[in-house]
Structures are given as C-alpha cells and as structure tokens.
Protein backbone atom coordinates (compact mmCIF):
# COMPACT_ATOMS: atom_id res chain seq x y z
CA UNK A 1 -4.38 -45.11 16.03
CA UNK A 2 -2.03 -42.17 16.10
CA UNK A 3 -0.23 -43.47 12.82
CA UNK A 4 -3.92 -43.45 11.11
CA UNK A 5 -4.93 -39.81 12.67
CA UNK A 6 -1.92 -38.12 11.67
CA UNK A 7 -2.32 -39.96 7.77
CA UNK A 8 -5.72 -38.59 7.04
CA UNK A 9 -3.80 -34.60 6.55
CA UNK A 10 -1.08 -35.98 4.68
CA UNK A 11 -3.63 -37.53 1.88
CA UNK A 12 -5.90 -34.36 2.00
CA UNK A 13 -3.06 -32.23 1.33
CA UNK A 14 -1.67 -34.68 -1.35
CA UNK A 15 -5.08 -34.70 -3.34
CA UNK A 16 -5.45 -31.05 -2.78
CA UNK A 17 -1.77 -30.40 -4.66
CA UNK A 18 -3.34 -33.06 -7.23
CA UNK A 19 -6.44 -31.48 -7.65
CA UNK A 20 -4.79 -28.48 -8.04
CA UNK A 21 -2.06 -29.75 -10.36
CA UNK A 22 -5.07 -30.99 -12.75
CA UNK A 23 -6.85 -27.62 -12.69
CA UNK A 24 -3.91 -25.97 -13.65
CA UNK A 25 -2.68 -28.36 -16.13
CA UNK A 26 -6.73 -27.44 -17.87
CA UNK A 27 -5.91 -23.62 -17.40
CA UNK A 28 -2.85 -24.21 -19.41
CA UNK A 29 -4.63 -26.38 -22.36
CA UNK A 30 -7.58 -24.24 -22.89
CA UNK A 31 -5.07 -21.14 -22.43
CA UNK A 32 -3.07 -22.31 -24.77
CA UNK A 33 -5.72 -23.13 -27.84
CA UNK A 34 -7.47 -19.53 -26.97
CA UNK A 35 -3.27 -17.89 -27.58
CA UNK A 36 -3.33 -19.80 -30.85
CA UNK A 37 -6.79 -18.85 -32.24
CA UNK A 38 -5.92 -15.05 -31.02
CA UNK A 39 -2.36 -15.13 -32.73
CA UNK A 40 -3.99 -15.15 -36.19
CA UNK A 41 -5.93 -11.94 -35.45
CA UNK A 42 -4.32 -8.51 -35.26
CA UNK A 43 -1.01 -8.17 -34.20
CA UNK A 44 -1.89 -6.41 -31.50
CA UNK A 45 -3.75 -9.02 -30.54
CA UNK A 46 -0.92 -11.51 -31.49
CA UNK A 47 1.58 -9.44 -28.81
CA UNK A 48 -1.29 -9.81 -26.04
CA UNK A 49 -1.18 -13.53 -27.03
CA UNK A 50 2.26 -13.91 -26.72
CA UNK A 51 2.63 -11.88 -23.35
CA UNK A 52 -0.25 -14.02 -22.02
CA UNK A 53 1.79 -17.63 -23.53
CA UNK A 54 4.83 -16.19 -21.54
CA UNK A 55 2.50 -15.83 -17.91
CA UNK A 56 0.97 -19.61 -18.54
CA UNK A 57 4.95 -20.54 -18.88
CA UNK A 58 5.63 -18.96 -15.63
CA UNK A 59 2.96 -20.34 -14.12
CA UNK A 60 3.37 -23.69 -15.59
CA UNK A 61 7.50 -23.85 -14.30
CA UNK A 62 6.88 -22.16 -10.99
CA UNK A 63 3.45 -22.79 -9.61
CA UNK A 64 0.48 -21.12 -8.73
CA UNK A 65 2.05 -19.47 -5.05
CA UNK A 66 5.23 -18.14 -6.68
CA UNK A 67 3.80 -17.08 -9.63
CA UNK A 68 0.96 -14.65 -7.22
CA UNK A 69 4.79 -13.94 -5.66
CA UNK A 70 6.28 -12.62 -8.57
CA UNK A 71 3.19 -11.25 -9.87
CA UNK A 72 2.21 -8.82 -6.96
CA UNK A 73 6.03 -7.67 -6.86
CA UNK A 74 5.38 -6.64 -10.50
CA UNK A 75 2.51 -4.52 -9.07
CA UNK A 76 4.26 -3.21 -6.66
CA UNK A 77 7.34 -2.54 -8.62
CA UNK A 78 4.29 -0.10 -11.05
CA UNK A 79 3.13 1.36 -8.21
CA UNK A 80 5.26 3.90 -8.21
CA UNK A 81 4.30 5.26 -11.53
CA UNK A 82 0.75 4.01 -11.39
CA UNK A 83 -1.24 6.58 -13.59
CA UNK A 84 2.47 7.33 -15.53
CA UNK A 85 1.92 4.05 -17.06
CA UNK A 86 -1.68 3.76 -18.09
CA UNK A 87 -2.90 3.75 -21.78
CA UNK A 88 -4.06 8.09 -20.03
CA UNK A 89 -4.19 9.86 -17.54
CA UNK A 90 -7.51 9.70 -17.02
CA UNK A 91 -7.39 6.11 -17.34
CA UNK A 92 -9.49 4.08 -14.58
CA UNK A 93 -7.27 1.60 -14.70
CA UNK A 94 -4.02 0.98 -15.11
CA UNK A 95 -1.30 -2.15 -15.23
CA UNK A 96 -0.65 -2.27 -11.32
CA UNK A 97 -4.34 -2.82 -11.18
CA UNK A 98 -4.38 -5.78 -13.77
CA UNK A 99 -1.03 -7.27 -12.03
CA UNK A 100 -2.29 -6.26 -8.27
CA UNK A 101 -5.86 -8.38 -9.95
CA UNK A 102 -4.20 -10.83 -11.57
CA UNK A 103 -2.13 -12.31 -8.68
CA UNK A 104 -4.71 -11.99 -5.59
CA UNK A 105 -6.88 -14.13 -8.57
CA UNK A 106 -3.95 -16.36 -8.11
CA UNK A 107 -4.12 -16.54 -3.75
CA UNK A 108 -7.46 -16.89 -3.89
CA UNK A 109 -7.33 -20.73 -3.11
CA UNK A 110 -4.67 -20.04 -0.44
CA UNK A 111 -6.89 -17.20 0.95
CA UNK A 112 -9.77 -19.51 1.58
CA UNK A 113 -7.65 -21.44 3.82
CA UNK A 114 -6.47 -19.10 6.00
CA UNK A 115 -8.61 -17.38 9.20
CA UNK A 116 -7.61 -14.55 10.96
CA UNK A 117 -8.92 -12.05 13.56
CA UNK A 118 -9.25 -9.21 12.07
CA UNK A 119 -9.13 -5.73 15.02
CA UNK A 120 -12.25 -4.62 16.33
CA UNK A 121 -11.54 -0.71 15.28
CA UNK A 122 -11.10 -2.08 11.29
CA UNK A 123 -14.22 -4.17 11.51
CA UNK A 124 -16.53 -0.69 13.33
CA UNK A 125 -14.46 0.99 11.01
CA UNK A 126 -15.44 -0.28 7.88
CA UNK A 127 -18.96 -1.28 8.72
CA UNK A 128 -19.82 2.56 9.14
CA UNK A 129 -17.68 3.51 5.61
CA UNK A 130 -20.11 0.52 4.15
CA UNK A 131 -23.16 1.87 5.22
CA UNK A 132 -22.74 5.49 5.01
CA UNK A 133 -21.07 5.09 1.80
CA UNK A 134 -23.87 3.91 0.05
CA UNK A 135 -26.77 5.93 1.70
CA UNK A 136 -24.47 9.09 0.34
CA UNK A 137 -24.73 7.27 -3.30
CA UNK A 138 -28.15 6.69 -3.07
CA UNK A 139 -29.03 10.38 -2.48
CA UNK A 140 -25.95 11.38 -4.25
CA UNK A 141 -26.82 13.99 -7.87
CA UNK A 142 -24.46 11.26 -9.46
CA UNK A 143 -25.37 7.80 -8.13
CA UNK A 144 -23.29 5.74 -11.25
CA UNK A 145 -20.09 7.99 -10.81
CA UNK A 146 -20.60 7.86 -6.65
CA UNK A 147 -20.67 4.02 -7.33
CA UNK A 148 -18.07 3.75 -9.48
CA UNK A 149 -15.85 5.78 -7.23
CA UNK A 150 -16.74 4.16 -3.84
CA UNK A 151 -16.39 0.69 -5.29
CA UNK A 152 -12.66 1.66 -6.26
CA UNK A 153 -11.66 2.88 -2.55
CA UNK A 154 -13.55 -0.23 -0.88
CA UNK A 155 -11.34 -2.25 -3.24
CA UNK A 156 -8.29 -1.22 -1.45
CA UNK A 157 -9.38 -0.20 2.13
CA UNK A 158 -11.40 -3.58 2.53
CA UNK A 159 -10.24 -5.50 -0.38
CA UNK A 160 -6.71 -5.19 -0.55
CA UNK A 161 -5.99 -4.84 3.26
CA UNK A 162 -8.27 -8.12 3.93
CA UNK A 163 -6.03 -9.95 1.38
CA UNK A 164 -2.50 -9.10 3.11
CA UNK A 165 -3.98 -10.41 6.62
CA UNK A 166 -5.33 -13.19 5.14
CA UNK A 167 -2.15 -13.95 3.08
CA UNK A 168 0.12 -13.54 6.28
CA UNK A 169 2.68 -13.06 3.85
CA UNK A 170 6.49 -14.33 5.35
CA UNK A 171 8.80 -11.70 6.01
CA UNK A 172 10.79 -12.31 2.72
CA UNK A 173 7.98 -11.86 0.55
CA UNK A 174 7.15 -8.56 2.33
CA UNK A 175 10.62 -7.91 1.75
CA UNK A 176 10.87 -8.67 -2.02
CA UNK A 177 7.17 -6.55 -2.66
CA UNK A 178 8.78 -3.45 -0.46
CA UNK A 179 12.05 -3.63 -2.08
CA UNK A 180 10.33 -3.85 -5.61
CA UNK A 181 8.51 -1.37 -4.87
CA UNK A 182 11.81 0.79 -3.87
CA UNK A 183 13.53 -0.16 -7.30
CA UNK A 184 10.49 0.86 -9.06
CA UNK A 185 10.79 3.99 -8.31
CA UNK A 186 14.31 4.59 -8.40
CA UNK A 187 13.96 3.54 -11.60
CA UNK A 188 10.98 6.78 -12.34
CA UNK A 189 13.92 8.55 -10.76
CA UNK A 190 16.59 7.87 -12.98
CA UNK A 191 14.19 8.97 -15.93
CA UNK A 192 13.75 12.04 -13.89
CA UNK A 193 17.15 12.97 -13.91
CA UNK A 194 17.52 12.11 -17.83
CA UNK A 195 14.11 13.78 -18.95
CA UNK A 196 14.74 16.64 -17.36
CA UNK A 197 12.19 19.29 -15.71
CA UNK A 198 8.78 20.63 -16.70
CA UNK A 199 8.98 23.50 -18.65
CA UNK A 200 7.82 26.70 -16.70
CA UNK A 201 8.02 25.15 -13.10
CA UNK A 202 11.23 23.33 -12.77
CA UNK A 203 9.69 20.36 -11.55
CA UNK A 204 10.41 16.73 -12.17
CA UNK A 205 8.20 13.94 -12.88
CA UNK A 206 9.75 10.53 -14.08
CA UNK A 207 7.72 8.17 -15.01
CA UNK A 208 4.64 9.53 -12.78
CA UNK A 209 1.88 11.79 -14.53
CA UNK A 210 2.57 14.77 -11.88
CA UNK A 211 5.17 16.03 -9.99
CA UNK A 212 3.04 15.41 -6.48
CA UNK A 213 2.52 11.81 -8.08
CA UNK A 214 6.83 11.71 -7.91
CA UNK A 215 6.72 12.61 -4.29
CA UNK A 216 4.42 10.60 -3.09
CA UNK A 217 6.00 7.68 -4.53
CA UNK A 218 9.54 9.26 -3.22
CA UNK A 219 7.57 9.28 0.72
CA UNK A 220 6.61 5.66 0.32
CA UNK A 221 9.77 4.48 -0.36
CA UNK A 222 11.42 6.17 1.86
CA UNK A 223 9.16 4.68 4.52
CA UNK A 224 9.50 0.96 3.04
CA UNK A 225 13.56 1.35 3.65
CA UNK A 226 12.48 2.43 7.23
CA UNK A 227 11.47 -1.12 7.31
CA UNK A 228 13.79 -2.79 5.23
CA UNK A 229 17.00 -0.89 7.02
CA UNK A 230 16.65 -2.98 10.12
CA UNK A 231 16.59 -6.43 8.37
CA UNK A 232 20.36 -6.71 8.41
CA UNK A 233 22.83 -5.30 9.96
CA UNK A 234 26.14 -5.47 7.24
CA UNK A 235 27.28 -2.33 6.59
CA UNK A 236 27.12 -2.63 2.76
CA UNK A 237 23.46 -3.67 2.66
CA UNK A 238 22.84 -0.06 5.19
CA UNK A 239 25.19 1.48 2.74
CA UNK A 240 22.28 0.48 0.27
CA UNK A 241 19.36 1.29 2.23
CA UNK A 242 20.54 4.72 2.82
CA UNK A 243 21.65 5.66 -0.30
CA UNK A 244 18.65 4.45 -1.90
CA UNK A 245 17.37 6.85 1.16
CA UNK A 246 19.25 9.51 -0.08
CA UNK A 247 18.15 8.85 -3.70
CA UNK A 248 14.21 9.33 -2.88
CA UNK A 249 14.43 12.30 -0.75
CA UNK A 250 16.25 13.60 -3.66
CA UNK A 251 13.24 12.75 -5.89
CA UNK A 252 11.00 14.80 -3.43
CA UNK A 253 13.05 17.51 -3.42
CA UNK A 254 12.77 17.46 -7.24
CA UNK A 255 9.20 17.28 -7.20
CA UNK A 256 8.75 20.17 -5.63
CA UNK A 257 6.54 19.28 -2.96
CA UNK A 258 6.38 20.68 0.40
CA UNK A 259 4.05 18.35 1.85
CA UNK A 260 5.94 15.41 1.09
CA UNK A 261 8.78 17.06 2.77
CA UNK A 262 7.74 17.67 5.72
CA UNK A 263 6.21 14.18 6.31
CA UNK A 264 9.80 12.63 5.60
CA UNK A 265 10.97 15.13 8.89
CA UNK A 266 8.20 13.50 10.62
CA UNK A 267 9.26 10.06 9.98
CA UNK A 268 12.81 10.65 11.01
CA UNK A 269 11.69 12.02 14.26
CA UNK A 270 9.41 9.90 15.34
CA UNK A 271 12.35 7.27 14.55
CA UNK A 272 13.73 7.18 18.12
CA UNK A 273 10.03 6.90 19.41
CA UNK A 274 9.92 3.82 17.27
CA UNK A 275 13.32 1.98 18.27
CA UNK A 276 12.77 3.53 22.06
CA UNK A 277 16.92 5.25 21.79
CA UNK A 278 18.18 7.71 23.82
CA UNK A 279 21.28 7.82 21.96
CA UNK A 280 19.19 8.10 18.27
CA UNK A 281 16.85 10.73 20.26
CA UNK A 282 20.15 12.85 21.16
CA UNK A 283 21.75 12.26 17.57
CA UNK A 284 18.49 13.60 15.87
CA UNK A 285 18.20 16.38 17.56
CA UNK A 286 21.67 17.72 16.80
CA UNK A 287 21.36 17.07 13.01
CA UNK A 288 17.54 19.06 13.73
CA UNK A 289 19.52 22.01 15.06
CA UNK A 290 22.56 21.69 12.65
CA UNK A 291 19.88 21.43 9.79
CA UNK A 292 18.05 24.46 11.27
CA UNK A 293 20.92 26.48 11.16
CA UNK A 294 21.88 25.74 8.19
CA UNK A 295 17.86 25.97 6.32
CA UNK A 296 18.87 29.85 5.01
CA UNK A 297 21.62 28.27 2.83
CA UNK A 298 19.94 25.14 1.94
CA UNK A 299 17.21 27.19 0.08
CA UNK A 300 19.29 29.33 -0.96
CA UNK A 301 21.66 27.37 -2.78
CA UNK A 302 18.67 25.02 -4.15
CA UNK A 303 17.27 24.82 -7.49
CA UNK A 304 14.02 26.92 -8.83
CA UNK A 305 10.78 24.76 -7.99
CA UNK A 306 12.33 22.63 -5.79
CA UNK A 307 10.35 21.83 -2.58
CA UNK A 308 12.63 23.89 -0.09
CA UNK A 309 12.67 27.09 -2.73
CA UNK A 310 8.49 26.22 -2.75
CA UNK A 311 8.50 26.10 1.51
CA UNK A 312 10.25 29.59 1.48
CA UNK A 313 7.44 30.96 -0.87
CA UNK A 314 7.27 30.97 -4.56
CA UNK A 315 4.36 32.36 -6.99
CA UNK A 316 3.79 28.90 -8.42
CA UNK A 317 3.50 27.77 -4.60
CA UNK A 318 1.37 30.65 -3.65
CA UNK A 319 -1.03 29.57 -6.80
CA UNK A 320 -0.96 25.98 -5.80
CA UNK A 321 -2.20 27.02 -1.81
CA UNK A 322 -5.05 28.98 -3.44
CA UNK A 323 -6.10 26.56 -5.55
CA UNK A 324 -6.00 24.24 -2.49
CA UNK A 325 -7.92 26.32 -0.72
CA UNK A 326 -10.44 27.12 -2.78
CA UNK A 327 -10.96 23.47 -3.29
CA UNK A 328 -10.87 22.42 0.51
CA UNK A 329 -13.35 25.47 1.21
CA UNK A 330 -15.52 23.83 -1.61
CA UNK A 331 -15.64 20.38 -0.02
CA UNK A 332 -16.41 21.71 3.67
CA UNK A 333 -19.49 23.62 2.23
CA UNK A 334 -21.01 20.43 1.10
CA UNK A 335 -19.77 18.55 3.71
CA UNK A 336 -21.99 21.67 5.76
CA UNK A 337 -24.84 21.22 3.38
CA UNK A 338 -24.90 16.97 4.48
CA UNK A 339 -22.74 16.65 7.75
CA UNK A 340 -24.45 12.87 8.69
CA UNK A 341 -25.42 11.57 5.60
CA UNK A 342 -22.68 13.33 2.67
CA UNK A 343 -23.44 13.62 -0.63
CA UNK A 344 -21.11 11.18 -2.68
CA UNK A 345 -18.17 10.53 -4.23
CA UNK A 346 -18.71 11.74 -7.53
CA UNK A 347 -16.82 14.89 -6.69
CA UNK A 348 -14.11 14.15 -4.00
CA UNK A 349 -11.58 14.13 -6.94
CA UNK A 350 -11.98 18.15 -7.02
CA UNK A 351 -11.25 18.27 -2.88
CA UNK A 352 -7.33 18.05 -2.25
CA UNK A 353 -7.77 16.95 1.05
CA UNK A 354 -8.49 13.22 2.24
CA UNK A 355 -10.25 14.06 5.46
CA UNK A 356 -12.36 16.68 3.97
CA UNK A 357 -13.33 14.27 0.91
CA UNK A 358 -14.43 11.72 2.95
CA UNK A 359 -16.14 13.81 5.29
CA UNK A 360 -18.18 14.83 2.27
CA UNK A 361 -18.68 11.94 0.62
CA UNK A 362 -19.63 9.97 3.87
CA UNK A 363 -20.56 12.39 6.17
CA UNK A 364 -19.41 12.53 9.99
CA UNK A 365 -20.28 9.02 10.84
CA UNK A 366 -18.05 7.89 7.58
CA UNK A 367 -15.23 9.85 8.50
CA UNK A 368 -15.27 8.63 12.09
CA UNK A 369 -14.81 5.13 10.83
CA UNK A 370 -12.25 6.03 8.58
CA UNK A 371 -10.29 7.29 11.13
CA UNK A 372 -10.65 3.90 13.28
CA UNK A 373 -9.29 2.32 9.35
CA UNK A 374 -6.37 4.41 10.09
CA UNK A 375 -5.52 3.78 13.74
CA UNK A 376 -6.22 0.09 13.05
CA UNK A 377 -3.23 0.43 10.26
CA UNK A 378 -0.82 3.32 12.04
CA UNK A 379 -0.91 1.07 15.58
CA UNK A 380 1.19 -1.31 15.35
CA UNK A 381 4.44 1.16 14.66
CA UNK A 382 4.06 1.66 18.44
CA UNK A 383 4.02 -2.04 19.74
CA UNK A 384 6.48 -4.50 20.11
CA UNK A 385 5.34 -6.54 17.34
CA UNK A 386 8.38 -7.83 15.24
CA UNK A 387 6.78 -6.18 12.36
CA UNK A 388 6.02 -2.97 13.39
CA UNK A 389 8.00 -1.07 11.21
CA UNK A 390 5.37 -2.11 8.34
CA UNK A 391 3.40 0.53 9.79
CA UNK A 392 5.94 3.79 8.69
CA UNK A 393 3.93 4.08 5.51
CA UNK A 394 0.45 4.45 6.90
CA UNK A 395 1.94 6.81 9.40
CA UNK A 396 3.10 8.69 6.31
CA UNK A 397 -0.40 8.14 4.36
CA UNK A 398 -1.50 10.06 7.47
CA UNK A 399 0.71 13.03 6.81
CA UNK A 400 -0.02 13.31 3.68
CA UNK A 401 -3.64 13.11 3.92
CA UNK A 402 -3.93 17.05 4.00
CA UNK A 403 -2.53 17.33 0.44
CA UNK A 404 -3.87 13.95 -1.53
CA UNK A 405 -6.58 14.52 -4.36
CA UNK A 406 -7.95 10.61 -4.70
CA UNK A 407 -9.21 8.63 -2.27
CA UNK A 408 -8.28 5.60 -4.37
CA UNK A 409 -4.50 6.11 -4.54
CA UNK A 410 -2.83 3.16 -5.41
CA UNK A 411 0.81 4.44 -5.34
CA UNK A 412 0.15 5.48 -1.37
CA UNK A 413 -2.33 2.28 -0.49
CA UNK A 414 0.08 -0.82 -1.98
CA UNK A 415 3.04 0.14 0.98
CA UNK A 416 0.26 1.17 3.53
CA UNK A 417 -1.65 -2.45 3.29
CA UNK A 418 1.54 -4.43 4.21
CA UNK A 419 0.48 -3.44 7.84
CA UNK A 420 -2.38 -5.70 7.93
CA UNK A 421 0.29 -8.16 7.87
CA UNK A 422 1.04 -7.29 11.68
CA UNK A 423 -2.32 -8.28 12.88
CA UNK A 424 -2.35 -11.96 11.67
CA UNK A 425 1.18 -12.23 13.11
CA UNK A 426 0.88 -10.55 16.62
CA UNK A 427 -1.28 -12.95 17.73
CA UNK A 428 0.33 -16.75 18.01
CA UNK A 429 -1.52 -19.59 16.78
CA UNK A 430 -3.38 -21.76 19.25
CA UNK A 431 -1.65 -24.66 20.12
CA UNK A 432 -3.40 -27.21 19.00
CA UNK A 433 -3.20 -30.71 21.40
CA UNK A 434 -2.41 -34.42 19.53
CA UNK A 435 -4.82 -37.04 21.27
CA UNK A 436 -2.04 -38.59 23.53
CA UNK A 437 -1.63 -35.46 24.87
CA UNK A 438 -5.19 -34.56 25.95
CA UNK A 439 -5.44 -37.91 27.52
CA UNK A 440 -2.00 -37.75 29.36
CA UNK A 441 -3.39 -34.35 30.32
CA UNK A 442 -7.23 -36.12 31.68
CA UNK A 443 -4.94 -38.63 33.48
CA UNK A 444 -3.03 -36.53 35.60
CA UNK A 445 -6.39 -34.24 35.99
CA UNK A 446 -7.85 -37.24 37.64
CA UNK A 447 -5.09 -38.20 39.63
CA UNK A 448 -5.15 -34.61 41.27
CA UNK A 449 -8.96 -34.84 42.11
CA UNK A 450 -8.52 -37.89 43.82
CA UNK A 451 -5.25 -36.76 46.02
C-alpha cells in the first residue's frame, strides 16, 4: 500500500515535466516559423528575430527554471541604469521591465505551485493602497494618467514582491540576482570614470539618465554587499565585497548626492545593531569620531560637485533644496486640499518626496498602509531569520524616501523585493505525516487511554 501511495507523486510529477516538455517543444516550433517569416522584413526586424532565435536556444538547452534564472539576473544586472538604457528618458518602459516581464512569464507555472503566508501588516497594507488608490483616480482631474501611474507602482509593491515570496528563491539565486545587480553597476561606474562629468556641475552619471539616478543605484549596491559580505568568510572573496564597497560609495560621492550619503552612514551604523557586536559597536564608533575629525579636510580636499563639497553648501545645492522645497510644499497643499481621499497620481512625479506623494495621491488612509508595506519589508533586518540581511535595502529605500521623485522606481524596488523572500522562509514547512506514521501514532494514543 505504501509502495502504491508514494507512486502516485512520482507519475504526476513525471507527466507534469512531460507536459511541460511538449508545451515547450510547441513554443519553440511556432517561435521558430514566426523568426523566419519576420527575418525577411526589415532588418530591424531581422535583429529582433535573431535576438528572440537566440532566447528560444537558451530556453530550449537550459529549461524553462534556469532560463527565468538567468533572465531576471539580466534584469537585475539593468537595474542599475534602468531609464539610462531605454529607447528615452521619458520612456515608460524600459529593458529591465521587458527582462523583469519576460522571466516572471517564465515562473509563472512554478508560482502556481507554491503557497505561502503572506504578513498580516502587507496584506492591511495593501488592501488600503488598493482601495484608496483608486477612489483618488476616480475623482482624480487626470483619471487615464492616475491609472496609468498607479498600475505601474502596484506592479512592483504587490506584483513584484508577491512573486519573490512565492518564488522562495534559494539562497544562490538571491545571490547571483544581488551580485548581478552589483556588477551592473560597477559596470555604469566604470563608464563614469571614462565619460567624465557633466558640464557645469561636476557630476557623474554613467550609464544612468541623472546623477541622483547614479546614487541611488551606488546605495543599493552597497546594501546588497551588506548581504552578500557575510556569505563567506575567505579573505579574498571580503577583499571583493569591500572593494566593490569601496567602488560604489565612490560612485555616490561622484554623483553628488547628499542624501544618498547619508543613508550609506546609516547603514554602517545600524551594522552592529544588525550582527548584535560589541566589538563592531566599539570599532564604529572610533572610525565615527576619527571620520568626524577629519570631515574639514575631507571636503576640503574633495572635488567640485561632489556630495561632501554639496553637504558643506554649494549654489547648485542651495538651487536643488529650493527646488525641493518648492515641490514638497506643492504636494502637502494638495495633500491639505484631499487629506482622506487624495487626488491621484497623475502628478506625484513633480513631488520629490515619497511620503508626501503618496500622501497625496492616496490620502492619509493610503499612506498609513504604505507604511505597514514598509515595516512588513524593513522587519526582518531585526530578527534572527537567516536571511535578514535581505532587508538592508528596504531599510535604505526608507532613507531615501525624503529625496525620491517616482513612486515606481525600479532601480530602488528590484534589491528592496528580495525581502519578501524572508517571509516564505521564516516560517518551516509543516511536517507532513506518511500513513504508517499516523497509525503508529493512533496506536500508541490508544494504548495510553486504556493504561
């Protein structure tokens, strides 16, 4: 009986890879006559067709699950230049969005096997962004562009974060997509140093389409090797890590921006909260005061427009906290004129300031539950959860928050969904009991009663 029971998975899952296997091998032949019809049309066309024979290859040698692998680290590898690499910079979308697209197309059949629990402060959370959301649309002056723009932030809030729990990626894949992600920008970082600045400000900006858009990318990856530092312990992989480390607060410091800055102090002091050390507490706080002490020459002896000569006060810094201002100021009045209901999204690209776009987009009850979004994401840093270092680059989407334009920032929200990945993972499966064992179990149940 326990031969036959234990039989019935093995076929499922055998049909299932056939099933699959089949569907894949029709992807491939209809694919494949669509590449060959489009190859006689422009060449344009003909280099889309050949790009698009080259995927079907990869998919056809490596499989559906390693090709959603290697796609997503593509997207995260982009990420860092995002809007740097689209067709404009106005551009809607761009190709981490048709990679990021491409391979959750390609989980989906994994996804729909998987459960998870998802925390009660991300469900309340999102339920009152959903509802909110759209009442501000509906009454917004711009329901289409409202729409448009909502739909684009649900897609990663909800969307993208719902995938990673689902997926439960394993720790190397979170790995590889972090580590891509690192390269990718080190790579906008070398073009930094070889373009040069901006002419009239001093600042770099790679292969991003602003300066802030370089720093932000320089934060994330700073707080991905946050995480990836404490996967090994050789001393030529730390060697690595750090200068890699070294290499992206460089790229801040090139951008030119102060907020960026000051988040990466915040994440190295709140790294002896994180690993609980006395010792790291005591070491930190002598390189603080060294560094303190030494701040006057720093900024001195650094370059025009970088971010410590913008901290000690520059014109173009003093015109960038007006403009902020002005714009903030802007987004509380209307946020004033609709506190509960908000008036839309079509404008919260004018507001540099997350909390204060969402507040007026979504009014009070909106911003409320993005804040339980947040806390659902930044928790886990402060558990004992094995992967709890996941959650440095939420912690630094929160610092940032005060000086972010978009809502739908892909750069920032690629890093920051790997810590939905904690929440499938701190909770252990159920064990599940084999038949012998639940009657073994009744048996000495029984015997018990009748002692």
């Amino acid at each position: 009986m326990s031969s036959q029971t234990s039989a019935r998975p093995v076929s499922a899952a055998a049909s299932d890879g056939l099933v699959e296997r089949r569907l894949v091998t029709l992807a491939l032949v209809i694919g494949g006559a669509g590449l060959v019809a489009a190859a006689t049309l422009r060449p344009e066309v003909a280099m889309l067709a050949l790009l698009a024979a080259g995927y079907l290859l990869l998919l056809a040698l490596f499989g559906r699950e390693r090709t959603a692998v290697l796609t997503l680290t593509a997207a995260f590898a982009t990420a860092p230049m995002a809007k740097g690499l689209a067709s404009a910079p106005d551009s809607p979308w761009t190709p981490t969005d048709m990679l990021l697209a491409l391979g959750i197309l390609l989980l989906v059949p994994t996804l729909l096997t998987r459960a998870v629990r998802l925390p009660g402060t991300y469900l309340l959370g999102v339920a009152a962004i959903f509802v909110t959301g759209w009442l501000a649309t509906a009454v917004s002056p711009d329901p289409l562009a409202s729409a448009l723009e909502f739909i684009q932030w649900l897609m990663l809030i909800v969307g993208l974060v719902c995938v990673v729990a689902l997926w439960q990626p394993t720790a190397l894949v979170v790995s590889l997509l972090l580590g891509s992600y690192v390269a990718g920008h080190l790579v906008s970082v070398v073009v930094a140093f070889a373009e040069g600045p901006l002419e009239g400000g001093n600042r770099y900006v790679g292969l991003t389409h602003h300066p802030n858009a370089l720093a932000e990318a320089g934060l994330m990856a700073v707080a991905a090797l946050l995480y990836l530092f404490y996967l090994r312990r050789e001393l030529w992989y730390r060697l690595i890590v750090l200068g890699s480390a070294a290499l992206c607060v460089q790229s801040v410091l090139m951008s030119g921006s102060r907020a960026a800055l000051l988040v990466i102090a915040g994440l190295v002091v709140m790294i002896p909260l994180v690993e609980r050390s006395v010792f790291k507490g005591f070491i930190l706080a002598l390189g603080g005061a060294l560094l303190i002490c030494a701040l006057p020459v720093v900024i001195a002896a650094s370059s025009d427009g970088s971010a410590l000569d913008r901290l000690a006060g520059t014109q173009d810094a003093e015109g960038s906290d007006r403009i902020r201002r002005e714009a903030t100021e802007k987004g509380l009045d209307a946020f004033q004129a609709s506190p509960f209901i908000g008036s839309g999204f079509a404008d919260v690209i004018e507001v540099h300031n997350v909390v204060v776009a969402v507040a007026m987009a979504t009014g009070l009850i909106g911003l409320i539950g993005f804040f339980f979004v947040l806390f659902s994401l930044t928790r886990p840093l402060f558990t004992h959860h094995p992967l709890r270092r996941l959650a440095y680059p939420a912690w630094a989407y929160v610092g940032l928050m005060a000086a972010v334009p978009v809502l739908d920032n892909r750069t920032l929200w690629l890093p920051v969904s790997l810590s939905a990945a904690c929440w499938a993972a701190s909770r252990p499966p159920e064990r599940v009991q084999v038949p012998e064992e639940a009657a073994v179990q009744a048996t000495a149940s029984t015997s018990r009663e009748g002692v």
